[in-house]
C-alpha atoms as a PDB file:
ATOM      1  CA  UNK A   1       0.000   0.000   0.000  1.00  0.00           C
ATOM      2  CA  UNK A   2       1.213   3.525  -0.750  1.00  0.00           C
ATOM      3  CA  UNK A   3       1.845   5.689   1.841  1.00  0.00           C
ATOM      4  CA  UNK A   4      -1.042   5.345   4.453  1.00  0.00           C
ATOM      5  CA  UNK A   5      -3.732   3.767   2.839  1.00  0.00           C
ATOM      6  CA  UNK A   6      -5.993   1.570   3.968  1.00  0.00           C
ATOM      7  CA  UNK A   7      -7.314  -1.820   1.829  1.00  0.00           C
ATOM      8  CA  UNK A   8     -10.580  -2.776   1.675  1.00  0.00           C
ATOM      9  CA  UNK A   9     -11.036  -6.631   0.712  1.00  0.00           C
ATOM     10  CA  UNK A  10     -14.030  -8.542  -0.766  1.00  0.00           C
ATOM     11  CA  UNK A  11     -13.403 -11.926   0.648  1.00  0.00           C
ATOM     12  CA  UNK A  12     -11.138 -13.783   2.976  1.00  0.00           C
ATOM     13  CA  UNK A  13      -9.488 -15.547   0.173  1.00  0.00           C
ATOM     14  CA  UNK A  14      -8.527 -12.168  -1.234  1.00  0.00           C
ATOM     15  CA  UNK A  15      -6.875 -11.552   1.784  1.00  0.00           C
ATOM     16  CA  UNK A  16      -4.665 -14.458   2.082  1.00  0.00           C
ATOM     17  CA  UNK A  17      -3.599 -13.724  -1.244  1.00  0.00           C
ATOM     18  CA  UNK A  18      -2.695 -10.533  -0.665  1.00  0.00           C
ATOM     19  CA  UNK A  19      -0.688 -11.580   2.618  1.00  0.00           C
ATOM     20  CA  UNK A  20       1.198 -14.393   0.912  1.00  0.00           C
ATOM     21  CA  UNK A  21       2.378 -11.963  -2.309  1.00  0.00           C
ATOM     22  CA  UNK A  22       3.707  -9.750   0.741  1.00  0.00           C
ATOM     23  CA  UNK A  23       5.085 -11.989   2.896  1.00  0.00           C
ATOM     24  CA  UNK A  24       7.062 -14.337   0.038  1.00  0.00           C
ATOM     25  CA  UNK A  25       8.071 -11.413  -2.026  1.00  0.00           C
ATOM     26  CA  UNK A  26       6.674 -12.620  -5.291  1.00  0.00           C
ATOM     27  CA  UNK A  27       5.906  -8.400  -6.150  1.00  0.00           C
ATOM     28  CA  UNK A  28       6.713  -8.179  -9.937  1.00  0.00           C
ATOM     29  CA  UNK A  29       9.494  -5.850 -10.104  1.00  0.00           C
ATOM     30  CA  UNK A  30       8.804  -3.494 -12.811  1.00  0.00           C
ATOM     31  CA  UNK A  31      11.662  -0.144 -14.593  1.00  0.00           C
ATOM     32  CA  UNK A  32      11.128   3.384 -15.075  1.00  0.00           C
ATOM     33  CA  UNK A  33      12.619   6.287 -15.266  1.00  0.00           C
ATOM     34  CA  UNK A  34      12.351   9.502 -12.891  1.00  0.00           C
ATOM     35  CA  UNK A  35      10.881  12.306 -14.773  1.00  0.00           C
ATOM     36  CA  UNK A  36      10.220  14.492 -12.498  1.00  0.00           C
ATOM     37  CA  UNK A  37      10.832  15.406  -8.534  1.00  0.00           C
ATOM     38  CA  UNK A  38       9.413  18.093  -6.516  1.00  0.00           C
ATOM     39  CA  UNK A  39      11.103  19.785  -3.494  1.00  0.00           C
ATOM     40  CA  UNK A  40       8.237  18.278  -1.056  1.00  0.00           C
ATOM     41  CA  UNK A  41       9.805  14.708  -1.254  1.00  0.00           C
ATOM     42  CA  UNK A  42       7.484  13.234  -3.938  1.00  0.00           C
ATOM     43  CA  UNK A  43       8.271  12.442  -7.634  1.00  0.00           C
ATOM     44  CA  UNK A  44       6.827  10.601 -10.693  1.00  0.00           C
ATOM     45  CA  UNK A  45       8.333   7.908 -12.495  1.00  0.00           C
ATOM     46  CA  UNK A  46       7.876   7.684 -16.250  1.00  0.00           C
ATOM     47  CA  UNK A  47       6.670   3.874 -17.077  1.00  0.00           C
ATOM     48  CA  UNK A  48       6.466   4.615 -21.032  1.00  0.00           C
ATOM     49  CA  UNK A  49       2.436   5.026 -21.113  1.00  0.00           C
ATOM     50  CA  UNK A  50       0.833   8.700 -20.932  1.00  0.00           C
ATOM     51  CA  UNK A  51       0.554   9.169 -17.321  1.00  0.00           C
ATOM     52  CA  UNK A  52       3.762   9.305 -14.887  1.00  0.00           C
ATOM     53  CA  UNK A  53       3.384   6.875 -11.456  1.00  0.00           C
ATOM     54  CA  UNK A  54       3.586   9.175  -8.104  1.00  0.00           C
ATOM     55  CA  UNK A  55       5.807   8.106  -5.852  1.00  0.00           C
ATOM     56  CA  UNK A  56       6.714   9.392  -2.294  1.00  0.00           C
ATOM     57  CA  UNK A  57       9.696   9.431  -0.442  1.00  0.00           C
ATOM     58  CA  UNK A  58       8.927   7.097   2.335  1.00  0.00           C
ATOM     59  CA  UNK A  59       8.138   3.917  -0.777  1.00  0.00           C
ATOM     60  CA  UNK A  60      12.565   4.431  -1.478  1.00  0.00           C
ATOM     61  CA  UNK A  61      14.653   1.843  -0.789  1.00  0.00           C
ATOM     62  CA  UNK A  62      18.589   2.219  -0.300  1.00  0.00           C
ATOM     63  CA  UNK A  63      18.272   5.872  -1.262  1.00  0.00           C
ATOM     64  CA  UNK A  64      17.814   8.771  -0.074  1.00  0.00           C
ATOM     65  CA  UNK A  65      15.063  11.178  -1.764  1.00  0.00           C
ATOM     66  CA  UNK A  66      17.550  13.958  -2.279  1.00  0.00           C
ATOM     67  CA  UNK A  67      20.305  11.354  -4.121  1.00  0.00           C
ATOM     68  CA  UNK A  68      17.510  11.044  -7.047  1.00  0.00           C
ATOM     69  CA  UNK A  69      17.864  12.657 -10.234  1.00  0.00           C
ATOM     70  CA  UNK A  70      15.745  12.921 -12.766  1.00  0.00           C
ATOM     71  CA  UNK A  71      16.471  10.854 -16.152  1.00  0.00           C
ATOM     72  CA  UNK A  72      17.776   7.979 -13.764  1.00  0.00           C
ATOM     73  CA  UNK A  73      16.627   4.489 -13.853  1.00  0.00           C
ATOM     74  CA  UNK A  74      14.790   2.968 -10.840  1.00  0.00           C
ATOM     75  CA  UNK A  75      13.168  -0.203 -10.350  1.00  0.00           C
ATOM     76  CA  UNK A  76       9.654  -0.326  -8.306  1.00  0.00           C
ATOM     77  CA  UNK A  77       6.555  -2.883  -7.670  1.00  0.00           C
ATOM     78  CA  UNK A  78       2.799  -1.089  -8.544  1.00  0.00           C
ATOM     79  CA  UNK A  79       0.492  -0.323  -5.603  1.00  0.00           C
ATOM     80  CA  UNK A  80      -2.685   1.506  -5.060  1.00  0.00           C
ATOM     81  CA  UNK A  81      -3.699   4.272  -3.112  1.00  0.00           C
ATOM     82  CA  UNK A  82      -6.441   6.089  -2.596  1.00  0.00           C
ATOM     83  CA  UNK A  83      -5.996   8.041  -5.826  1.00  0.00           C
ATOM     84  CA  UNK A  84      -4.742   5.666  -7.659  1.00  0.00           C
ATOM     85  CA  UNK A  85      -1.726   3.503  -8.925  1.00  0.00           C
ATOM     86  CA  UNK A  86       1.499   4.726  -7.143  1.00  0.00           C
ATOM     87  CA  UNK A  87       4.990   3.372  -7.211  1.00  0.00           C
ATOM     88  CA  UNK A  88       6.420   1.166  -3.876  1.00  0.00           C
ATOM     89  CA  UNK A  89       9.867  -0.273  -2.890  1.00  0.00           C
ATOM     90  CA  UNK A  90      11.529   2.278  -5.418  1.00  0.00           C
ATOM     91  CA  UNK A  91      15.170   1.290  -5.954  1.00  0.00           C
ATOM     92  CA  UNK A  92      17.765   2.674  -8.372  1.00  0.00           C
ATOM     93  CA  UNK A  93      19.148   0.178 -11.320  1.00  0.00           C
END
């Protein structure tokens, strides 16, 4: 989950899922490339389709927000917050 949101699920077998991705680390690790940060500790990645996926400083891993540049490469698994699709466990390549 990104950043303080709270999931909502349908079933109990959803759940379990969802615990088991988490807990065995099967998250599909996915590249893109920083194309933009802001001075408030958030940033967008550019994943190659017309909108950019937020991310926020507390999803980095390894990194500190202020080592990021923008044009570098950065690896990251999808999640959802209340707004939409955001960017988690954001690494560099």
């Amino acid at each position: 989950m990104c950043n303080g949101t709270v999931t909502v699920y349908t079933s109990f077998n959803q759940r379990v899922a969802s615990i088991q991705s988490s807990t065995t680390g099967n998250a599909q690790m996915a590249e893109g490339t920083i194309a933009r940060l802001t001075d408030r500790g958030f940033g967008f990645i550019d994943i190659g389709s017309e909108k950019d996926l937020f991310f926020h400083s507390s999803s980095l891993q390894g990194v500190a927000f202020e080592e990021l540049r923008e044009g570098q490469k950065v690896s990251y698994t999808e999640g959802r917050s209340p707004k939409g699709l955001c960017a988690e466990n954001v690494k560099p390549v």
